[in-house]
N, C-alpha and C. Protein backbone atom coordinates (compact mmCIF):
# COMPACT_ATOMS: atom_id res chain seq x y z
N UNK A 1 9.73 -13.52 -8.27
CA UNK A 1 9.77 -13.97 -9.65
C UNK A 1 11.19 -14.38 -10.04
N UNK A 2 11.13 -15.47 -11.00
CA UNK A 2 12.53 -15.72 -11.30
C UNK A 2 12.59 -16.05 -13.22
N UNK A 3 13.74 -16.19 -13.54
CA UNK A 3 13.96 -15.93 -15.34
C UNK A 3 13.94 -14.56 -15.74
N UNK A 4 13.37 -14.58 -16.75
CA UNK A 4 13.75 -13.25 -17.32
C UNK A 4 12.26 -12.40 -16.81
N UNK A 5 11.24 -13.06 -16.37
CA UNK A 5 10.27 -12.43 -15.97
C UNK A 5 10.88 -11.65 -14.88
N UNK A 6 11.73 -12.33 -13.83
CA UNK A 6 11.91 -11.63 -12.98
C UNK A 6 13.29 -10.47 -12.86
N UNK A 7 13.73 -10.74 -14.52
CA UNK A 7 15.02 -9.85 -14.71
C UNK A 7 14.19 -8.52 -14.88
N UNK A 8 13.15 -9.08 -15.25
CA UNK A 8 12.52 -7.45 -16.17
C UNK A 8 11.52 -6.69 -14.97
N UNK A 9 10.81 -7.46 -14.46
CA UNK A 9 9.82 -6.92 -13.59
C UNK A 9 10.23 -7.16 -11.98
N UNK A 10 11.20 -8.22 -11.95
CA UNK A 10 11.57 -8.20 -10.36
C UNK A 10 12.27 -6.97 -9.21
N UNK A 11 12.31 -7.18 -8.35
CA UNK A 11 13.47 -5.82 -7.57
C UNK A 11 14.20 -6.35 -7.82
N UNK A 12 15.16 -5.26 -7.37
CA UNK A 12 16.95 -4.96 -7.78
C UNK A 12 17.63 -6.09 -6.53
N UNK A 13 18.63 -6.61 -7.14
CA UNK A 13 19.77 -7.17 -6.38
C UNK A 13 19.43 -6.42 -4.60
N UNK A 14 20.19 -5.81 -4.90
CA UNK A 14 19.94 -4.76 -3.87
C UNK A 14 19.15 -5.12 -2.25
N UNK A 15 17.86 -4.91 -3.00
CA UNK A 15 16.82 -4.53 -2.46
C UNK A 15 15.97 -6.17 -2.20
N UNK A 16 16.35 -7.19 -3.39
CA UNK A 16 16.44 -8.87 -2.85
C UNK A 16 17.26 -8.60 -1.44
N UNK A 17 18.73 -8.40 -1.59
CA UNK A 17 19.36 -9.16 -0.53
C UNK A 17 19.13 -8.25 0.89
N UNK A 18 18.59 -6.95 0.77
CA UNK A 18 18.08 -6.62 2.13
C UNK A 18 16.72 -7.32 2.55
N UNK A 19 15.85 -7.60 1.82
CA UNK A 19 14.71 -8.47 2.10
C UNK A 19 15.17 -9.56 2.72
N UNK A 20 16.32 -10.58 2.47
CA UNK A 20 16.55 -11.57 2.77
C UNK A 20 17.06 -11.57 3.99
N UNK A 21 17.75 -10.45 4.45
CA UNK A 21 18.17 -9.62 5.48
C UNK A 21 17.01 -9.82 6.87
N UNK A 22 16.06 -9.22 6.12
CA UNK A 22 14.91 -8.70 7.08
C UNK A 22 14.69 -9.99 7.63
N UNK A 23 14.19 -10.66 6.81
CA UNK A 23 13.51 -12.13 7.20
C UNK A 23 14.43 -13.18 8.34
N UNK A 24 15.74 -12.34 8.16
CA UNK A 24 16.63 -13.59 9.41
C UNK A 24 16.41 -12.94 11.10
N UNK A 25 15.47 -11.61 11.06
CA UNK A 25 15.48 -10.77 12.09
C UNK A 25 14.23 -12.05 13.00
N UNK A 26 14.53 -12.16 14.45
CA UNK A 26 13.07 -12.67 15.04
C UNK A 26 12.03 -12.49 15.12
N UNK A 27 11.59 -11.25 15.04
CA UNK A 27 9.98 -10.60 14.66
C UNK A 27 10.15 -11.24 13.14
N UNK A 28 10.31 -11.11 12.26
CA UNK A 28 10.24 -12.11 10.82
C UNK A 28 9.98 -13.15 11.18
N UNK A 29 10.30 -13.93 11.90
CA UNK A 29 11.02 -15.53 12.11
C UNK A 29 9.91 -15.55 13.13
N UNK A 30 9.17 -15.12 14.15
CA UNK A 30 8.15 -15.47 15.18
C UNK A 30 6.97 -13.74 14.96
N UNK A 31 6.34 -14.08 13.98
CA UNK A 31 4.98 -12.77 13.53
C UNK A 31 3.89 -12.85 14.28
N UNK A 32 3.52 -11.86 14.89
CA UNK A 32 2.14 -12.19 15.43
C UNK A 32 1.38 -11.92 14.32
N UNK A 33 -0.28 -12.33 14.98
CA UNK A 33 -0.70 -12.63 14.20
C UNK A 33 -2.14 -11.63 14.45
N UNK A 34 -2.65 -10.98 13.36
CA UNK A 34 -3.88 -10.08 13.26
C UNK A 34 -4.64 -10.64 13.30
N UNK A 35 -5.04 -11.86 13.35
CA UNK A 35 -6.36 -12.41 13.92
C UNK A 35 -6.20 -12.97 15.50
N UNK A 36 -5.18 -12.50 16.17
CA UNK A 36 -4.85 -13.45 17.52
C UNK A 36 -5.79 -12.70 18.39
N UNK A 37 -6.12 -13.45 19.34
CA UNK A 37 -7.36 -12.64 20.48
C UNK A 37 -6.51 -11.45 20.97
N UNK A 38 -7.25 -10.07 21.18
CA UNK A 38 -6.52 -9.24 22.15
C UNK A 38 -5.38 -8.59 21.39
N UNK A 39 -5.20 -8.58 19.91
CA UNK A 39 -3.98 -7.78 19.23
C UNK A 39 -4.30 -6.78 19.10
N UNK A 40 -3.35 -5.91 18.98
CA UNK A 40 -3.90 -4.11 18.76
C UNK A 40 -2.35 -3.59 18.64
N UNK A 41 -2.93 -2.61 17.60
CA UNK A 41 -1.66 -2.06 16.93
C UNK A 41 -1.21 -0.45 17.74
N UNK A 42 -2.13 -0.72 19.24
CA UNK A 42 -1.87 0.40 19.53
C UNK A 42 -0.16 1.12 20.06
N UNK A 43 0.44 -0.79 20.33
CA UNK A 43 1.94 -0.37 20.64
C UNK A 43 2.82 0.12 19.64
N UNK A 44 2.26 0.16 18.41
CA UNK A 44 3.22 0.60 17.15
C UNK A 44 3.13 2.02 16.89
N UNK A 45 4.36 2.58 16.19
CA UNK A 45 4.43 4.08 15.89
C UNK A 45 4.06 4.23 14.70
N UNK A 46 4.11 2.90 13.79
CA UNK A 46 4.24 2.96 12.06
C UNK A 46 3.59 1.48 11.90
N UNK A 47 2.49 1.42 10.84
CA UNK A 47 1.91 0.90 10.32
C UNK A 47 2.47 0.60 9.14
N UNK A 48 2.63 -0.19 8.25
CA UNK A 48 3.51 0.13 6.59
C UNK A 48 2.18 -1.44 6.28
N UNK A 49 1.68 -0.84 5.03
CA UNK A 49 1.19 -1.74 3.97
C UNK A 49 1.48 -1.94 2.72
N UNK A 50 2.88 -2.93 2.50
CA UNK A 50 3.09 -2.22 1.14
C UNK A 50 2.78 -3.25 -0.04
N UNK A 51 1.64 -3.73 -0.33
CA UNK A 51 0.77 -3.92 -1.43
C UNK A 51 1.40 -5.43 -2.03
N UNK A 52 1.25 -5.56 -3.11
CA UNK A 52 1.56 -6.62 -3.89
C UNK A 52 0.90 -6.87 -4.63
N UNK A 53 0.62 -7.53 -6.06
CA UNK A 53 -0.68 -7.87 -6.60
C UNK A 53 -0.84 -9.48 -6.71
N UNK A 54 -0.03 -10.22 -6.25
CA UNK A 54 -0.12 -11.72 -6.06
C UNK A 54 -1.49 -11.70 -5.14
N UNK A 55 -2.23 -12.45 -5.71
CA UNK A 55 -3.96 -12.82 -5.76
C UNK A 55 -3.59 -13.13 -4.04
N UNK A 56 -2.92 -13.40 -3.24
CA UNK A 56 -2.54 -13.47 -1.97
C UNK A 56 -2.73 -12.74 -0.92
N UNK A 57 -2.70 -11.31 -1.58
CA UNK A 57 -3.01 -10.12 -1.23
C UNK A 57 -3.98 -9.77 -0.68
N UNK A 58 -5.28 -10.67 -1.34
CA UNK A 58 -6.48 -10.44 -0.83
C UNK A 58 -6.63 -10.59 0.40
N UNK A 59 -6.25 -11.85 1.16
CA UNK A 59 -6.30 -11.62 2.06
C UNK A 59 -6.32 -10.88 3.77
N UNK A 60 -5.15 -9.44 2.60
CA UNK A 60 -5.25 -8.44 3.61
C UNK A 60 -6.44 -7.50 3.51
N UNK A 61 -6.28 -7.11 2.11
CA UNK A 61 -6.97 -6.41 1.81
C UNK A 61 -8.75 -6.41 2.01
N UNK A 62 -9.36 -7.82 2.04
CA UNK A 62 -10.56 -7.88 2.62
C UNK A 62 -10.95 -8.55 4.14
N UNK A 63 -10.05 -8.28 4.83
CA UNK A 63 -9.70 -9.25 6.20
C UNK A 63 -10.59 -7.92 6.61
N UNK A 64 -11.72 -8.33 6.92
CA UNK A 64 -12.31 -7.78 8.33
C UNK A 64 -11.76 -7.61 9.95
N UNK A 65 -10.79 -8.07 9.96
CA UNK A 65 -9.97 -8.13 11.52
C UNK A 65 -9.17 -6.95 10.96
N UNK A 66 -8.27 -6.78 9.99
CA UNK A 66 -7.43 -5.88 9.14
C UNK A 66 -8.49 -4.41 9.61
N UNK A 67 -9.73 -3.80 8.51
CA UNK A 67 -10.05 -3.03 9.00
C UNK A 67 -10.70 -2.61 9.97
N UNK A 68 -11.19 -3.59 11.07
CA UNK A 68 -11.24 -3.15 12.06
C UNK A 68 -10.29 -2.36 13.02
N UNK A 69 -9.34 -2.88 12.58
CA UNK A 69 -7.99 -2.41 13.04
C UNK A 69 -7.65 -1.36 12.74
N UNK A 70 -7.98 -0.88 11.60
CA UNK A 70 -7.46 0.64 10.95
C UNK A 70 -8.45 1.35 11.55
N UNK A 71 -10.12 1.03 11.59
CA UNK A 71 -10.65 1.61 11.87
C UNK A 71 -10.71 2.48 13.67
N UNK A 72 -9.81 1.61 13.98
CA UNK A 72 -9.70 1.77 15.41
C UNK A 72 -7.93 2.78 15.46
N UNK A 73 -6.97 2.71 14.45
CA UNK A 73 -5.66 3.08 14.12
C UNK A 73 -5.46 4.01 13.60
N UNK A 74 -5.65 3.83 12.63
CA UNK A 74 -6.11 5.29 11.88
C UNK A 74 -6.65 6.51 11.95
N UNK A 75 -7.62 6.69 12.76
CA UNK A 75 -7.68 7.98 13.67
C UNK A 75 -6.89 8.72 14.30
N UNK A 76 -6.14 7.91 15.47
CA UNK A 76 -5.02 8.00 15.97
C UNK A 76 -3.74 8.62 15.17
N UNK A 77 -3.76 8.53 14.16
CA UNK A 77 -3.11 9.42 13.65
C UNK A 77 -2.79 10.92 12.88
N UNK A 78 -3.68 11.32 13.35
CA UNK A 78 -3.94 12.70 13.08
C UNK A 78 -3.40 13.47 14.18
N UNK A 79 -2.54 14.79 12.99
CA UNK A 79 -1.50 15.07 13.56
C UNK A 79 -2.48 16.31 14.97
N UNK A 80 -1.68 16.53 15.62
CA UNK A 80 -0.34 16.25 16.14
C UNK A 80 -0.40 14.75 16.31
N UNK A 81 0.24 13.90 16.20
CA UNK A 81 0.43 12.16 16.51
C UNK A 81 1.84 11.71 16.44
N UNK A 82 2.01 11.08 17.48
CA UNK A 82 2.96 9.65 17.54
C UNK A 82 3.17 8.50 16.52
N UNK A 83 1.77 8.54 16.10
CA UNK A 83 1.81 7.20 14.79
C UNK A 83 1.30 7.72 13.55
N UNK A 84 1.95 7.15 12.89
CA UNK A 84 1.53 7.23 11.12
C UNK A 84 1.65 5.70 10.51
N UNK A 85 0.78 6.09 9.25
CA UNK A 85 0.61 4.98 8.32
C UNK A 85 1.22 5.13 7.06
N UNK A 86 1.55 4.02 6.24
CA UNK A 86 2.20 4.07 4.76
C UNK A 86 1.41 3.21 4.44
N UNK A 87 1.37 3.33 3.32
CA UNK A 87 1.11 2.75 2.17
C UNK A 87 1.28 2.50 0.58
N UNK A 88 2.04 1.65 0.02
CA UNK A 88 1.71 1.76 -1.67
C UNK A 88 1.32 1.12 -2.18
N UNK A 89 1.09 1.14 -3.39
CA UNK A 89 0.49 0.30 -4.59
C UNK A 89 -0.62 -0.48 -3.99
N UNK A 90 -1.03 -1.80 -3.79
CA UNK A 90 -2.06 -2.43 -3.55
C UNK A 90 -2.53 -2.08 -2.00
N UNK A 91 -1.40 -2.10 -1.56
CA UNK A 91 -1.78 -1.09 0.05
C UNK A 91 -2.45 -0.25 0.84
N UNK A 92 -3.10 0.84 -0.24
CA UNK A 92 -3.91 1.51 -0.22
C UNK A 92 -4.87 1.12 -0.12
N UNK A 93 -5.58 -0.25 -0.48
CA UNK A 93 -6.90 -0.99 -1.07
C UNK A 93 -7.43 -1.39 0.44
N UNK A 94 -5.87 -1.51 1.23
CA UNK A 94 -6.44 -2.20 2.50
C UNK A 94 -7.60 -0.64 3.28
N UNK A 95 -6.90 0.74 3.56
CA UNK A 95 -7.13 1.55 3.68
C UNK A 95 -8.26 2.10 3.09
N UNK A 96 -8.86 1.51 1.63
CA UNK A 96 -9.94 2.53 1.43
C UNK A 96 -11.10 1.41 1.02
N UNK A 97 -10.44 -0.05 1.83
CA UNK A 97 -11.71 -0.89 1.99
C UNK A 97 -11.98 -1.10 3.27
N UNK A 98 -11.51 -0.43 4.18
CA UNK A 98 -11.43 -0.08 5.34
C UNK A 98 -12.81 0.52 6.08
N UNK A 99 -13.65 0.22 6.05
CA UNK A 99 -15.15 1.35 6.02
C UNK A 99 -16.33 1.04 7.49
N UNK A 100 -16.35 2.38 8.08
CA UNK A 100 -17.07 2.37 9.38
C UNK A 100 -18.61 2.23 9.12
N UNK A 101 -19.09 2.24 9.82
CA UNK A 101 -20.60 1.79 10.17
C UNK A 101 -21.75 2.50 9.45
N UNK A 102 -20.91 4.11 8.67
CA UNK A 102 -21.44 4.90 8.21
C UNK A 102 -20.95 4.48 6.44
N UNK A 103 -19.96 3.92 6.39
CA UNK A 103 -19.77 3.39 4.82
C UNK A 103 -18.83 4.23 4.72
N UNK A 104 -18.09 5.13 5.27
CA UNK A 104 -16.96 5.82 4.56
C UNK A 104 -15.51 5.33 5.37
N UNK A 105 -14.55 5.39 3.88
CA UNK A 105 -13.32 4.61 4.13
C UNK A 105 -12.67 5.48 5.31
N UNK A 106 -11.86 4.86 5.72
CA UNK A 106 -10.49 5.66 6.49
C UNK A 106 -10.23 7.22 5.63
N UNK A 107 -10.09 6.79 4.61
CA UNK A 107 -9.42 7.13 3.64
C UNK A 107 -10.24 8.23 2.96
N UNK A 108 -11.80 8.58 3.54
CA UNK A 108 -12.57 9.29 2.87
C UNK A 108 -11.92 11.08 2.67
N UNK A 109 -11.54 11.27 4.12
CA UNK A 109 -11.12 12.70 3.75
C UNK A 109 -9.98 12.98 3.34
N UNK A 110 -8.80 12.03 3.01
CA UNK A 110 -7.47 11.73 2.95
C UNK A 110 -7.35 12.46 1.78
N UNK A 111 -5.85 12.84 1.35
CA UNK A 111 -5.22 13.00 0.32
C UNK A 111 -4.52 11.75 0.00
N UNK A 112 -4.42 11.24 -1.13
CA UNK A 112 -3.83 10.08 -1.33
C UNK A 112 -3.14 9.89 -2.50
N UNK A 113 -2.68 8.47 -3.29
CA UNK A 113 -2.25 7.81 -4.56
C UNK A 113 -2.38 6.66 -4.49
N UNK A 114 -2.38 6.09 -5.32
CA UNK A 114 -2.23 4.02 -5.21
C UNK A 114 -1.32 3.84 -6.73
N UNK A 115 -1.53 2.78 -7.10
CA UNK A 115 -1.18 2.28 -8.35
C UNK A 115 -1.76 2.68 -9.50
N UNK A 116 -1.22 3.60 -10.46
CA UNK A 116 -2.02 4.02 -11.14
C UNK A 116 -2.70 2.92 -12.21
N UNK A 117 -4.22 3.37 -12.84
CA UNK A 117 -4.53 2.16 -13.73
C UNK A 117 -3.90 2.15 -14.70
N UNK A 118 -2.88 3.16 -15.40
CA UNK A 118 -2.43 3.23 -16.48
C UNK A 118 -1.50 2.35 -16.44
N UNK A 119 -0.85 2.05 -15.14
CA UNK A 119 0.71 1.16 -15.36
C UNK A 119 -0.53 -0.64 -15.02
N UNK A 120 -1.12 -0.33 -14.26
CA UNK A 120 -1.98 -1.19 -14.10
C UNK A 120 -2.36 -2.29 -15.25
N UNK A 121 -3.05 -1.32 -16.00
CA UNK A 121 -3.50 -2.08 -17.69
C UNK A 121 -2.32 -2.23 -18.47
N UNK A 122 -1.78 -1.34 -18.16
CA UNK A 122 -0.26 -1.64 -19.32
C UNK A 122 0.24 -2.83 -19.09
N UNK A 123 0.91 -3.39 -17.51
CA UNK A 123 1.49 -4.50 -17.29
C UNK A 123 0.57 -5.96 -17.47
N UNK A 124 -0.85 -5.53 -17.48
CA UNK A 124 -1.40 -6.70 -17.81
C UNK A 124 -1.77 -7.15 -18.98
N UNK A 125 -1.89 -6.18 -19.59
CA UNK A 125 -2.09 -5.94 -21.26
C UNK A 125 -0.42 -6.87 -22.02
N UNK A 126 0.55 -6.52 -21.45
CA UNK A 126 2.12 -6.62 -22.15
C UNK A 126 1.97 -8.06 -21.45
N UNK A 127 1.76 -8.37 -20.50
CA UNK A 127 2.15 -10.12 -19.75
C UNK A 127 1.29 -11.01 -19.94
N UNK A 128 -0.04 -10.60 -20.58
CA UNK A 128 -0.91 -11.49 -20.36
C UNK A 128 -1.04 -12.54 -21.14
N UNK A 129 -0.15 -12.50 -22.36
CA UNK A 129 0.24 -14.03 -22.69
C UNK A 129 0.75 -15.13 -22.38
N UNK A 130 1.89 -14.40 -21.24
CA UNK A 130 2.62 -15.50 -20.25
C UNK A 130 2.34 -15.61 -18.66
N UNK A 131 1.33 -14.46 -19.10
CA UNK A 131 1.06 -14.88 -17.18
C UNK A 131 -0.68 -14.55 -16.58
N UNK A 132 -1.08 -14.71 -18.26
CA UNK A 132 -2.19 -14.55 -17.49
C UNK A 132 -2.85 -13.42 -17.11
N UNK A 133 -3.74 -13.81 -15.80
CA UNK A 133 -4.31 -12.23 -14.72
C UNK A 133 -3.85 -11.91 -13.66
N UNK A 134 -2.37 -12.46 -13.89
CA UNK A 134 -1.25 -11.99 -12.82
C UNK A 134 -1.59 -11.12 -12.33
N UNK A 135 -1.23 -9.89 -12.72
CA UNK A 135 -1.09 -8.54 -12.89
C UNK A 135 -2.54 -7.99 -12.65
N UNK A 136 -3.62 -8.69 -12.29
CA UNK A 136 -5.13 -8.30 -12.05
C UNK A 136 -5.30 -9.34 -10.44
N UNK A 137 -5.10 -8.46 -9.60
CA UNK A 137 -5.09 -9.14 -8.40
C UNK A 137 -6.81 -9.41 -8.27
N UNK A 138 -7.57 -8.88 -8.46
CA UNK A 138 -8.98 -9.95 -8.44
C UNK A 138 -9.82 -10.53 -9.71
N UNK A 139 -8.60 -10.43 -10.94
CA UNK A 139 -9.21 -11.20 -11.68
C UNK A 139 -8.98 -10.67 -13.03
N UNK A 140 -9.21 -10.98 -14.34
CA UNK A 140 -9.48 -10.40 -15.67
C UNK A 140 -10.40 -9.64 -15.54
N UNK A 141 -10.68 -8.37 -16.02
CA UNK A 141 -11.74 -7.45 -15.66
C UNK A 141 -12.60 -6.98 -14.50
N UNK A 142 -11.52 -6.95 -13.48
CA UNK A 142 -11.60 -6.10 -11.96
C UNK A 142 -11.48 -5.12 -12.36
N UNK A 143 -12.22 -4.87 -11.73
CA UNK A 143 -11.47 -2.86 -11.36
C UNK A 143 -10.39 -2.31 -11.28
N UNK A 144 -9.37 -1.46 -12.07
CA UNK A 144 -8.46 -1.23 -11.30
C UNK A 144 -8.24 -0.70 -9.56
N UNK A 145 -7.35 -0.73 -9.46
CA UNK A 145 -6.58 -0.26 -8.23
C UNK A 145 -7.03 1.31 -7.74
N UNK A 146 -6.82 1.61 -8.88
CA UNK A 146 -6.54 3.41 -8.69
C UNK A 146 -8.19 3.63 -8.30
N UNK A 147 -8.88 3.08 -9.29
CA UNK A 147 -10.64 2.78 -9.59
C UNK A 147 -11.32 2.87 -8.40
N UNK A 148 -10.91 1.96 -7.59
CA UNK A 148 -11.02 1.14 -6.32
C UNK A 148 -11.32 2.57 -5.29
N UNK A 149 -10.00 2.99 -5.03
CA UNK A 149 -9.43 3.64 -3.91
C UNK A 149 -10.05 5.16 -4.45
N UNK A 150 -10.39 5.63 -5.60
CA UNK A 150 -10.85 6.96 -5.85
C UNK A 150 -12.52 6.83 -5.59
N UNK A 151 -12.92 5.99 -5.58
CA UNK A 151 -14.43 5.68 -5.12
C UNK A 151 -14.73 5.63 -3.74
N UNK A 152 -13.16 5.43 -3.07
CA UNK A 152 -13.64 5.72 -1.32
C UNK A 152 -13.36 7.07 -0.85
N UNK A 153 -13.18 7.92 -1.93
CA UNK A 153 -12.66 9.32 -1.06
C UNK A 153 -13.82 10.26 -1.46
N UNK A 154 -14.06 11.27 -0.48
CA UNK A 154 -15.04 12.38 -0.45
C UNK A 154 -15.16 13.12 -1.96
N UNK A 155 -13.93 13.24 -2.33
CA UNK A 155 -14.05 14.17 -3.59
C UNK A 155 -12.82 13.60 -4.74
N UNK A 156 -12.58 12.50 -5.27
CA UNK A 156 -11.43 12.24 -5.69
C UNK A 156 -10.72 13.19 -6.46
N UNK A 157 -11.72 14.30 -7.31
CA UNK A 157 -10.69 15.39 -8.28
C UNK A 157 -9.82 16.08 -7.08
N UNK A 158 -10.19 16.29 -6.41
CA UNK A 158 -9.13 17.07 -5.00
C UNK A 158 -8.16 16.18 -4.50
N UNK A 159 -8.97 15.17 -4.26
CA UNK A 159 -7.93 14.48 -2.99
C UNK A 159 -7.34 13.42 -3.64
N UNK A 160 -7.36 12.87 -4.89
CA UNK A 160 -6.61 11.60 -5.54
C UNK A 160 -5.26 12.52 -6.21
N UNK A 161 -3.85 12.03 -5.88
CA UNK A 161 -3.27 12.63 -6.56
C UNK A 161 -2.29 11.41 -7.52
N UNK A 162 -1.99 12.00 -8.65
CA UNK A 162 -1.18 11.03 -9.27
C UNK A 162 -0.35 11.53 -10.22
N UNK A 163 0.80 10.31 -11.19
CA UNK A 163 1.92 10.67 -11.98
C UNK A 163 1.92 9.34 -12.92
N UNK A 164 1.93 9.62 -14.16
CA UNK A 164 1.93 8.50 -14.72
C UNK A 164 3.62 8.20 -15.43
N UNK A 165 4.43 8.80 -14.61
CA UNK A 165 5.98 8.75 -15.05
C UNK A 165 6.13 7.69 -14.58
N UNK A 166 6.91 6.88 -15.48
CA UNK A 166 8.12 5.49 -15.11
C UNK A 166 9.12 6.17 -14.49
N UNK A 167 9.64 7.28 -14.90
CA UNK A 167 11.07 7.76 -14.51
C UNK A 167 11.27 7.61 -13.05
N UNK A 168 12.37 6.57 -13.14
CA UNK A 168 12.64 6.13 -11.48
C UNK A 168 13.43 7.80 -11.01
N UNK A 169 13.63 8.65 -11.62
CA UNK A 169 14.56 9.80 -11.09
C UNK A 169 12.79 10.66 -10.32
N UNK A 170 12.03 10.58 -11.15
CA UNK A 170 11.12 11.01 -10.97
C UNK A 170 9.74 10.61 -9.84
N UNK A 171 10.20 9.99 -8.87
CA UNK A 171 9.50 9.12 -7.99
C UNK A 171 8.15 9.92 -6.94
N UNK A 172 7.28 9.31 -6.70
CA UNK A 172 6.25 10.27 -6.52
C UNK A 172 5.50 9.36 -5.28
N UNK A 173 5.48 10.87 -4.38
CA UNK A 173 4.82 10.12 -2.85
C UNK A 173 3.89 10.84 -2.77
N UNK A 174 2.72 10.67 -2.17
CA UNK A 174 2.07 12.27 -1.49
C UNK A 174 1.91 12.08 0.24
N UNK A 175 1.86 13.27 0.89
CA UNK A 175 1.43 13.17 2.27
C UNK A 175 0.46 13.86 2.50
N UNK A 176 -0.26 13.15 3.64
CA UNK A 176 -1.68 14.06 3.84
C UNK A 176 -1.48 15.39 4.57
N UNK A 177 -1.94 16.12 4.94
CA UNK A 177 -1.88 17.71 5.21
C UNK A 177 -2.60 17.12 6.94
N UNK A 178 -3.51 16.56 7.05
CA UNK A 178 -4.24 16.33 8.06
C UNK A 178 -3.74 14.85 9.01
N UNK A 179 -3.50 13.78 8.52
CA UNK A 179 -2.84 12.54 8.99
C UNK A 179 -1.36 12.73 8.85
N UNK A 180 -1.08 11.73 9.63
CA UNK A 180 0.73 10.95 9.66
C UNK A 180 0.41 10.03 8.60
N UNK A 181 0.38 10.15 6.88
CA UNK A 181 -0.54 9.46 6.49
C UNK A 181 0.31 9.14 5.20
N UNK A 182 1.45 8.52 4.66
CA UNK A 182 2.13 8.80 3.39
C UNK A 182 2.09 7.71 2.26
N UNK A 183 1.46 7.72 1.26
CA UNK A 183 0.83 6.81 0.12
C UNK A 183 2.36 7.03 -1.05
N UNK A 184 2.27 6.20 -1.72
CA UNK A 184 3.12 6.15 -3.10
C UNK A 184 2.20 4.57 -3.86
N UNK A 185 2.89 4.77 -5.08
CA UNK A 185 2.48 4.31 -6.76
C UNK A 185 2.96 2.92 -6.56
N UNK A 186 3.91 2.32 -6.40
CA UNK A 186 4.43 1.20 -7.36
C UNK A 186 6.17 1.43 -6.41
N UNK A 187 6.80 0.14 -6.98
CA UNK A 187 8.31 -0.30 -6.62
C UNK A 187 9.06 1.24 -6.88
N UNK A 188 8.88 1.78 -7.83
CA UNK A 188 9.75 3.05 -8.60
C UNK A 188 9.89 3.57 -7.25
N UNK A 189 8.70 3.84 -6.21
CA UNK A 189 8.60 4.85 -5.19
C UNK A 189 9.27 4.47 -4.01
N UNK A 190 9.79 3.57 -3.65
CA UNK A 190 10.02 2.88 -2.63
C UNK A 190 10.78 3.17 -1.75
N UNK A 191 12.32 3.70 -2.49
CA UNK A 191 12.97 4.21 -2.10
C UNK A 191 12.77 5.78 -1.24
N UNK A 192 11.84 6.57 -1.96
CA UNK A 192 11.31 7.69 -1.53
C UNK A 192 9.94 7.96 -0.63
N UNK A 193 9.10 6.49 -0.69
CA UNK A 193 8.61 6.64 0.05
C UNK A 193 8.66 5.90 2.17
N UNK A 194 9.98 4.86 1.53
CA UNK A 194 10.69 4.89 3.03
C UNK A 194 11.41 6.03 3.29
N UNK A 195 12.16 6.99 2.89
CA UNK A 195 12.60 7.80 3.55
C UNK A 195 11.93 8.61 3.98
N UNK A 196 10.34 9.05 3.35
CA UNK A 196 9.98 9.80 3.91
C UNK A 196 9.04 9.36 5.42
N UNK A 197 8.97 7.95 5.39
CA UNK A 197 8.09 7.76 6.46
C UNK A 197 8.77 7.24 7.68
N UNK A 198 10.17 7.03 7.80
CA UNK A 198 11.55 7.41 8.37
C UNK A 198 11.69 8.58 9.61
N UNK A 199 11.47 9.66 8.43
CA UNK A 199 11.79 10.53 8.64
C UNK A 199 9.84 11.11 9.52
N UNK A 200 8.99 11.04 8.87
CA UNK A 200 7.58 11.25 9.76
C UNK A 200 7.83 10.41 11.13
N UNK A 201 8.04 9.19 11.27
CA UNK A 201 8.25 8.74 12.29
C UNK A 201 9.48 9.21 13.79
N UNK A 202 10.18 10.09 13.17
CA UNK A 202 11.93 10.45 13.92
C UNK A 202 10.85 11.93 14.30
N UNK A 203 10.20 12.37 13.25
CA UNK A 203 9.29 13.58 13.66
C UNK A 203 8.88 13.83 14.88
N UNK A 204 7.80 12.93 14.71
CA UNK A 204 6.61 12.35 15.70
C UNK A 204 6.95 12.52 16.82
């Protein structure tokens, strides 16, 4: 985003010019590709999905090659394990639309978080004069996010956890007890939820 939209709602300086960073690396610059014959994520230690709500998104999020992939990945990570998964904000959606032969997500016995609907409706509620259903990655009156992902888990009063704080001091991850498995909210978390999946991975 750029103007003042993106003064107010964009990332930090910062965190632009390490992105810009990333992208000059050759894996950036030559990506394989999740629909290529014969890909498998079995050579990776860390999975990271980290969301977006640009209507673009969808594409991960309902890519049948995508959860096949988890469905085959995601297991694999239960601890004791070598590999773990992240996820935030829209990220999660990939994970708990993720669903085996029996209808239950990856994500069914998980402890988790996503985007809460509260910041959800708020940001679309406050922008939607200038931008529309930005801020509603499948539309004006989708479901939220949070909505979404608490409908794929076994018991959501147990296993959905959440924080409806802005306070960036206050940043909020959860990890699963059973997976290499670490979810967070929104940009606020970002910082806290790479270090912790850093640090799961140096574990491992």
């Amino acid at each position: 985003m750029e103007g003042i939209t993106g003064k107010l709602l964009g990332a930090k300086a910062a965190v632009v010019k390490d992105y810009k960073s990333m992208f000059e690396s050759d894996e950036a610059r030559h990506p394989l590709s999740w629909t290529a014959p014969g890909f498998s994520l079995d050579e990776y230690n860390l999975v990271l999905f980290p969301g977006g709500h640009d209507k673009a998104v969808r594409q991960i999020i309902d890519s049948e090659e995508v959860h096949k992939l988890m469905l085959d990945y995601f297991p694999k990570t239960k601890k004791p394990s070598d590999k773990a998964v992240g996820a935030i904000c829209h990220g999660v959606m990939v994970l708990s639309s993720a669903k085996g032969s029996d209808g239950k997500s990856v994500l069914h016995d998980c402890t988790t978080t996503t985007l809460p609907g509260f910041f959800e409706s708020s940001v679309y509620w406050a922008t939607r004069a200038f931008l529309g259903d930005y801020y509603k990655t499948y539309g004006a009156g989708s479901e939220n996010t949070e909505d979404s992902v608490r409908s794929s888990l076994a018991d959501d009063s147990k296993q959905f956890k959440g924080s409806n704080s802005f306070n960036p001091r206050r940043s909020f991850i959860v990890k699963d007890d059973e997976y290499n498995y670490v979810s967070a909210r929104w940009p606020g978390d970002a910082d806290l939820f790479a270090k912790a999946l850093l640090e799961l991975v140096r574990e491992s």
